[in-house]
Protein backbone atom coordinates (compact mmCIF):
# COMPACT_ATOMS: atom_id res chain seq x y z
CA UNK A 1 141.36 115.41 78.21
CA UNK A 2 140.62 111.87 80.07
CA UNK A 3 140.08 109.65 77.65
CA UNK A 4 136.64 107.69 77.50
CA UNK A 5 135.95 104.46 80.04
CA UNK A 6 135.57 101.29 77.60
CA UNK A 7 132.73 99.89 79.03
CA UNK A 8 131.49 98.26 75.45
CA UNK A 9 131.07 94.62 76.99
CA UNK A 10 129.23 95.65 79.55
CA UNK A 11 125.60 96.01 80.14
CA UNK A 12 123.33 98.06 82.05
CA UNK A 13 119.19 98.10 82.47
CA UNK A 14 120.00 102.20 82.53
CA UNK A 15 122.49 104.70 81.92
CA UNK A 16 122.07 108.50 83.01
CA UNK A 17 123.67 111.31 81.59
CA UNK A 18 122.86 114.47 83.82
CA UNK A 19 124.23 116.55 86.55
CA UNK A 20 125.36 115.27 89.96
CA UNK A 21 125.25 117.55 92.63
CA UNK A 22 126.11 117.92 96.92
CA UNK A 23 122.46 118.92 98.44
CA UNK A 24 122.95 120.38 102.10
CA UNK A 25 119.37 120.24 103.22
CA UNK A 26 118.22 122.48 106.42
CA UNK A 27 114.90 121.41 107.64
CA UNK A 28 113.26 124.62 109.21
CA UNK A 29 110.19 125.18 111.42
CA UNK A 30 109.66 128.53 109.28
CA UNK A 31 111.04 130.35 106.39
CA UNK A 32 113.80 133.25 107.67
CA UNK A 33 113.39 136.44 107.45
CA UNK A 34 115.85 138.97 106.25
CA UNK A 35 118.41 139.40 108.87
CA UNK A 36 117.06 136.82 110.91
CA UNK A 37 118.50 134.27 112.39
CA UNK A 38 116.75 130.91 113.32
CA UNK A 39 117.71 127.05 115.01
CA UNK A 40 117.19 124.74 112.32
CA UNK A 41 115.59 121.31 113.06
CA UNK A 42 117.69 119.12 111.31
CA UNK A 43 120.53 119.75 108.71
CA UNK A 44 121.23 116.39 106.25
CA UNK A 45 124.08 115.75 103.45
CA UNK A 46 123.35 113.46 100.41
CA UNK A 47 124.18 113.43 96.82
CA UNK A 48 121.70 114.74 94.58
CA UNK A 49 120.15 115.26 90.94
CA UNK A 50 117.59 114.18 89.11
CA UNK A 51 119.28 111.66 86.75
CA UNK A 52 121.57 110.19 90.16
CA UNK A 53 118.59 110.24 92.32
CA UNK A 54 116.40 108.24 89.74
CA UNK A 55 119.48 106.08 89.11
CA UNK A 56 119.48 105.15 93.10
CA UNK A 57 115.83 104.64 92.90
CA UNK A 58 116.52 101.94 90.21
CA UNK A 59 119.54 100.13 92.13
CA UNK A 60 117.25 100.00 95.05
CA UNK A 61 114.43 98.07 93.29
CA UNK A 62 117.48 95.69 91.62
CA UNK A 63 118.18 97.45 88.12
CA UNK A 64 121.63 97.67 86.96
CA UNK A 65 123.08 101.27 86.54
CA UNK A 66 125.51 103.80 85.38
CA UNK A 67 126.20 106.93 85.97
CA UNK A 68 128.15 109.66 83.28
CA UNK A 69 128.77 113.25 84.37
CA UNK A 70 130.90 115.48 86.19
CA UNK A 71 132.20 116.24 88.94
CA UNK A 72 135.44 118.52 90.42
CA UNK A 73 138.55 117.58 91.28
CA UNK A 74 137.75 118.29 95.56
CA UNK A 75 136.41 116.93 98.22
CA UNK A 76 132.46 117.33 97.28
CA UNK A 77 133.08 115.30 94.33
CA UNK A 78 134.73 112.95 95.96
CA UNK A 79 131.80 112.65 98.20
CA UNK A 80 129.76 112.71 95.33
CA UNK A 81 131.67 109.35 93.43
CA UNK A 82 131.55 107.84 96.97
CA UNK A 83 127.64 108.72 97.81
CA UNK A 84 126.61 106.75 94.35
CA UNK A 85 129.19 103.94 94.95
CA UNK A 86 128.07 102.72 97.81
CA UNK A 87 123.99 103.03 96.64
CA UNK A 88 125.22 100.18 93.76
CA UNK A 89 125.16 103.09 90.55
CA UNK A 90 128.53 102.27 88.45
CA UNK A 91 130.47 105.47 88.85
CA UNK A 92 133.31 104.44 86.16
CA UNK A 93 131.93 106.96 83.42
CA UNK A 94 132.50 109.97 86.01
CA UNK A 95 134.95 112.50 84.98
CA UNK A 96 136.83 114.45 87.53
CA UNK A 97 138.13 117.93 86.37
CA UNK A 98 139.35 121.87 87.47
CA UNK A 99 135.82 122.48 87.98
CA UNK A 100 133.58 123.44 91.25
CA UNK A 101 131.67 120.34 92.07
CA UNK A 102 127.85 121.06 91.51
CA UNK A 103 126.16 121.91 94.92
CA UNK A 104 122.72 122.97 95.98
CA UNK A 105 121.52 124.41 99.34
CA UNK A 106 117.91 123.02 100.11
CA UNK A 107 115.56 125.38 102.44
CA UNK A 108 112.63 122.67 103.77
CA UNK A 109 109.46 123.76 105.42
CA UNK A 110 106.29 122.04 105.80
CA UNK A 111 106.97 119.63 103.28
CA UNK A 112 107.86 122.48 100.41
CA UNK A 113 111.12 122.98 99.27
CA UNK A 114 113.41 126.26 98.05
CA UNK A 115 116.58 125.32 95.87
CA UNK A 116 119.37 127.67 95.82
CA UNK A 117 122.01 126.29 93.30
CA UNK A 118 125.62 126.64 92.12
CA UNK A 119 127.90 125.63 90.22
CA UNK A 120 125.69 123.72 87.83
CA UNK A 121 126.43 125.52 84.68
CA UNK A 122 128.90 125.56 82.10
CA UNK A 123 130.07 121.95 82.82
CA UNK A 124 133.04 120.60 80.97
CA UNK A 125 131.73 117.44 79.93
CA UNK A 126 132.60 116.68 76.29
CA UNK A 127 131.11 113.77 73.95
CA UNK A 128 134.12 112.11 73.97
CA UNK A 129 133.57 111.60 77.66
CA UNK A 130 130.59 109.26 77.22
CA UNK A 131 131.66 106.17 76.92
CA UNK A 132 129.80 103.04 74.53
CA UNK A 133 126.47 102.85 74.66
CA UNK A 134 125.40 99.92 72.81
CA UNK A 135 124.70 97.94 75.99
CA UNK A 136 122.16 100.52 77.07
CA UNK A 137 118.69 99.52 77.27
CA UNK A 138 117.82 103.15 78.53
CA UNK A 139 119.33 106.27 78.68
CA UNK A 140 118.08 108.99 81.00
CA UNK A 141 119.13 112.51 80.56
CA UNK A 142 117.96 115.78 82.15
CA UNK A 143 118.99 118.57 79.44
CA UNK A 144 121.23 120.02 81.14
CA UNK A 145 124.33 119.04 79.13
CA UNK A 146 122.05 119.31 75.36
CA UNK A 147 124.97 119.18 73.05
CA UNK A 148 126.66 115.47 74.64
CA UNK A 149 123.05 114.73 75.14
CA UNK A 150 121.55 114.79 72.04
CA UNK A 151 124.84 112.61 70.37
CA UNK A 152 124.52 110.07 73.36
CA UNK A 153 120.05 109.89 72.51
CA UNK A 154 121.15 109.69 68.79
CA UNK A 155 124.09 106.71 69.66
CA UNK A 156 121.41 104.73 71.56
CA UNK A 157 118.51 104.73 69.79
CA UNK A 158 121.22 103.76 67.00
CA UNK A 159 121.78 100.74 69.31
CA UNK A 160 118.31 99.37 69.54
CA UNK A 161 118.03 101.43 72.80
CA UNK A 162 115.08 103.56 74.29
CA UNK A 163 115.70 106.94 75.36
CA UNK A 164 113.79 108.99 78.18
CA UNK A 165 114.10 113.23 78.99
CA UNK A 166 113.76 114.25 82.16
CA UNK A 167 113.04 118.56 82.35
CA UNK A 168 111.65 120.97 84.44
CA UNK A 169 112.38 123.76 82.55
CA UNK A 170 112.80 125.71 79.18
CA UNK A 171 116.17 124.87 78.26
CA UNK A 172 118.11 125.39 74.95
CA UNK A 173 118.76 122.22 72.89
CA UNK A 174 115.64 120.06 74.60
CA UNK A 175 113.93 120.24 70.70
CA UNK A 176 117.51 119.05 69.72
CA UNK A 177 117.34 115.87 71.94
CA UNK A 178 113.50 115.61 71.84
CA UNK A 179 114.37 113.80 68.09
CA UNK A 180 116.02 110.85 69.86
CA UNK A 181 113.61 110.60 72.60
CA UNK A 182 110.98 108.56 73.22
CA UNK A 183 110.19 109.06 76.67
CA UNK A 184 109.81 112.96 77.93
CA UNK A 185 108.04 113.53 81.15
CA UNK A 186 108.56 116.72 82.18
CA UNK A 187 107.46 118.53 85.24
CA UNK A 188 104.19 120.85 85.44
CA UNK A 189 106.12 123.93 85.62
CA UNK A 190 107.59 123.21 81.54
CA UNK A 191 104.75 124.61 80.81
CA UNK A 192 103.89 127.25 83.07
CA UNK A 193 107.06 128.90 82.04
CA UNK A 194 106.38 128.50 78.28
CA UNK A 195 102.36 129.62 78.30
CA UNK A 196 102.29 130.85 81.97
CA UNK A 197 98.90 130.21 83.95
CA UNK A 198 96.82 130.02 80.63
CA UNK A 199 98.64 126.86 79.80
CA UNK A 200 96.53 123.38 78.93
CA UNK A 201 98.02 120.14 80.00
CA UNK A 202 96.36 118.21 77.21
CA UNK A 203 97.19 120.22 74.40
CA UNK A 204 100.79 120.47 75.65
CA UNK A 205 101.10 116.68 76.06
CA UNK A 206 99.92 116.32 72.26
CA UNK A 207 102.78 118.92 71.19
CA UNK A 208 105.31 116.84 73.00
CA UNK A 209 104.42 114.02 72.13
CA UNK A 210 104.46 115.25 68.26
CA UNK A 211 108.16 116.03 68.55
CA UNK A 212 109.18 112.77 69.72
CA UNK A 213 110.89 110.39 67.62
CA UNK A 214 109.08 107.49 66.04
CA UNK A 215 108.71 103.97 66.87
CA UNK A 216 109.80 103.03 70.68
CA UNK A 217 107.59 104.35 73.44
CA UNK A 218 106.16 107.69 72.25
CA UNK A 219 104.97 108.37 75.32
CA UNK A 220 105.17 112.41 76.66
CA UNK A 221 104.31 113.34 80.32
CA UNK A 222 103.96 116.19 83.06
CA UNK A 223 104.31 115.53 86.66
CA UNK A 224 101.86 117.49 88.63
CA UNK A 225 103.35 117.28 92.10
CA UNK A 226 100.83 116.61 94.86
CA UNK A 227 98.38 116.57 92.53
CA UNK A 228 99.63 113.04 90.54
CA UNK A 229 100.58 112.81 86.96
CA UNK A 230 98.93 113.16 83.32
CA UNK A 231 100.64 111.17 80.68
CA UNK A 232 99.38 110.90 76.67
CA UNK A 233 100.95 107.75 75.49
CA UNK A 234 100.80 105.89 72.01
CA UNK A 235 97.90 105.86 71.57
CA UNK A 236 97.30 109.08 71.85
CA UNK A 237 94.39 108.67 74.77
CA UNK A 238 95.69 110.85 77.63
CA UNK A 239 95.29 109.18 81.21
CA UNK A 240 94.95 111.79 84.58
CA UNK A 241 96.48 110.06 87.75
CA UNK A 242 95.56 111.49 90.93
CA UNK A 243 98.21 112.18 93.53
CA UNK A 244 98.44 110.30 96.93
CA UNK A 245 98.00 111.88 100.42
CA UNK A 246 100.59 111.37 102.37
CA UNK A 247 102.70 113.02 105.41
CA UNK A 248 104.68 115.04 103.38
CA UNK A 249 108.29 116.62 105.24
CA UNK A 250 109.85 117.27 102.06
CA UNK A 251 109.24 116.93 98.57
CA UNK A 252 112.96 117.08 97.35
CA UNK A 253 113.79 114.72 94.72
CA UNK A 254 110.04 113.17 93.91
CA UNK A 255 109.85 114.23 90.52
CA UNK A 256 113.28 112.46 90.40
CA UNK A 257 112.16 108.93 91.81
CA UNK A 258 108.80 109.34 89.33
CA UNK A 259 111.48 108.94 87.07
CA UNK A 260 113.27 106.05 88.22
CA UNK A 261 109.97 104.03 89.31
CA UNK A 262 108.66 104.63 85.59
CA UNK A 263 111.70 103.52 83.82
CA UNK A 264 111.86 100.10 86.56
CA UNK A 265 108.04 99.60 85.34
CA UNK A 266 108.46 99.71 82.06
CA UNK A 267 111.88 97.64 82.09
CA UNK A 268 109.07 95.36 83.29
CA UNK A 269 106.95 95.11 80.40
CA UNK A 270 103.95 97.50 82.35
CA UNK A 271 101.66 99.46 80.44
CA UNK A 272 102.56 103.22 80.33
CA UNK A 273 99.19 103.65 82.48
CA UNK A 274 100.53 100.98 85.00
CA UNK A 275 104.19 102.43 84.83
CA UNK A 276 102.53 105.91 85.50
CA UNK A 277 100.49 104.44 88.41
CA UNK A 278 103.64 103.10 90.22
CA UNK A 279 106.07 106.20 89.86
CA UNK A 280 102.97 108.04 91.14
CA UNK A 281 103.35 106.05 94.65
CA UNK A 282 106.49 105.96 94.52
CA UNK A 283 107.43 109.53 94.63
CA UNK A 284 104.52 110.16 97.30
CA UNK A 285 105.81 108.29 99.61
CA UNK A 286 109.45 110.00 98.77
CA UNK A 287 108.47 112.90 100.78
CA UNK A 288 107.62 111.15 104.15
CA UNK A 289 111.31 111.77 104.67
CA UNK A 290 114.37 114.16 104.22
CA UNK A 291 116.66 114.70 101.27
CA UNK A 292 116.20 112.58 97.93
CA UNK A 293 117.77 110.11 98.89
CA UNK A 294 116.91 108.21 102.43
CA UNK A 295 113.08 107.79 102.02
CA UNK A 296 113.21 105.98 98.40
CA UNK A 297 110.77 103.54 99.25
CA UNK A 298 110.59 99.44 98.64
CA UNK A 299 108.78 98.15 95.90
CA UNK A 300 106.31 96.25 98.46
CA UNK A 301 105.26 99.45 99.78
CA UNK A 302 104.87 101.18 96.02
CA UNK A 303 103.40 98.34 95.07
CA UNK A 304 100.83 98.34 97.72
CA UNK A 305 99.98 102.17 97.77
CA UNK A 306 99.19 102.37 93.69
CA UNK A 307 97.00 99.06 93.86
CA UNK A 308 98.78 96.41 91.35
């Protein structure tokens, strides 16, 4: 076992726990048929994830970040370590073992996405992996890893820090981790696969928001794609934020830099609302561009679409 990275003196605005991942992204005039064969337009390389992605969204508006997860022991999680490095996120708290590195292969057409993944499951990561997280004044996590998850919530709110859930699915152990949480925005289709089509927004919101833990935050969330966000926060009024038109080419990674911009607001003292607002912008104007990554935009131009 590698032993854990004492990083106890240290301090970061965020830490996210989550899984890292390669994304080869074809851009495509139209979706294949079977036994088909098209010219793609474009074909781009990045790392990818929702926690990494909303941790490069924060080191691009100036936070200070950290990364735990993990990776295999070849040449995509190399490129994975090196991808993060150079956009600021501390890397130290990235294992390396016998593992296939996560990877995902990203279909893009007319601004819609289709994800195939792999290797993403059954990750070795172990608690003892995690290193301290007292200097944490968030932790982001995306339920993918529930069991080192829930310790690490429990371990920071412990520490006086906040705790936010990123999920866009049904996943065992999220009522687990939901206990130390005190930010959960999840994506619209949480709830689609829960209720199906029949499902209410609101009245999910309120359950969420019951099964967080008290004090911090409290706020619960759903991100509704083009459509904007709805988030129920404190005090218990729930605020609907329409989407923003824009000329979407790809909506990979969005929900992802929602994330990020929400966290950066509210490490800013803004009002859920206002925090809600911003992320809003900031994953619209995501998808002008390819991959997760590349078109993470300033905080000029956020600042400028939402209006504060």
């Amino acid at each position: 076992m590698v032993p854990p990275i004492n990083v106890a003196r240290r301090h970061f605005d965020v830490i996210g726990i989550g899984v890292a991942v390669r994304d080869i992204s074809v851009l495509l005039d139209t979706f294949p048929s079977p036994d088909e064969k098209y010219r793609a337009k474009g074909l781009f390389e990045s790392s990818g994830g929702p926690v990494p992605t909303a941790l490069v969204t924060l080191a691009r508006l100036g936070r200070r970040v950290a990364f735990c997860g993990i990776v295999g022991d070849d040449p995509t999680g190399a490129f994975i370590i090196d991808d993060l490095r150079r956009e600021g996120v501390d890397v130290e708290g990235v294992v390396r073992r016998r593992h296939p590195s996560p990877s995902s292969v990203i279909l893009v057409e007319g601004g819609r996405r289709t994800i195939f993944e792999g290797w993403q499951t059954d990750l070795p990561l172990v608690r003892e992996d995690v290193f301290p997280l007292s200097g944490c004044r968030y932790l982001l996590m995306d339920a993918r890893l529930p069991d080192v998850q829930t310790e690490a919530a429990r371990r920071t709110r412990d520490a006086g820090g906040q705790v936010v859930l990123d999920c866009g699915h049904p996943r065992p152990g999220v009522d687990d981790i939901l206990r130390f949480t005190d930010v959960a925005i999840f994506s619209h289709t949480y709830p689609r696969a829960v209720y199906g089509d029949r499902h209410d927004a609101a009245s999910f919101l309120e359950e969420l928001h019951a099964k967080l833990a008290a004090g911090g935050h409290r706020i619960a969330g759903l991100t509704l794609g083009a459509e904007g966000c709805v988030i129920h926060g404190a005090d218990s009024s729930t605020v609907w934020i329409p989407g923003h038109k824009v000329d979407a080419v790809d909506s990979t990674g969005a929900g992802d830099v929602f994330h990020g911009a929400f966290i950066h607001a509210l490490l800013a003292n803004e009002t859920p609302e206002a925090a809600a607002r911003f992320a809003n912008a900031a994953a619209a104007l995501k998808c002008r561009g390819m991959t997760g990554r590349a078109p993470i935009p300033s905080e000029k131009e956020i600042r400028e679409l939402a209006g504060i």
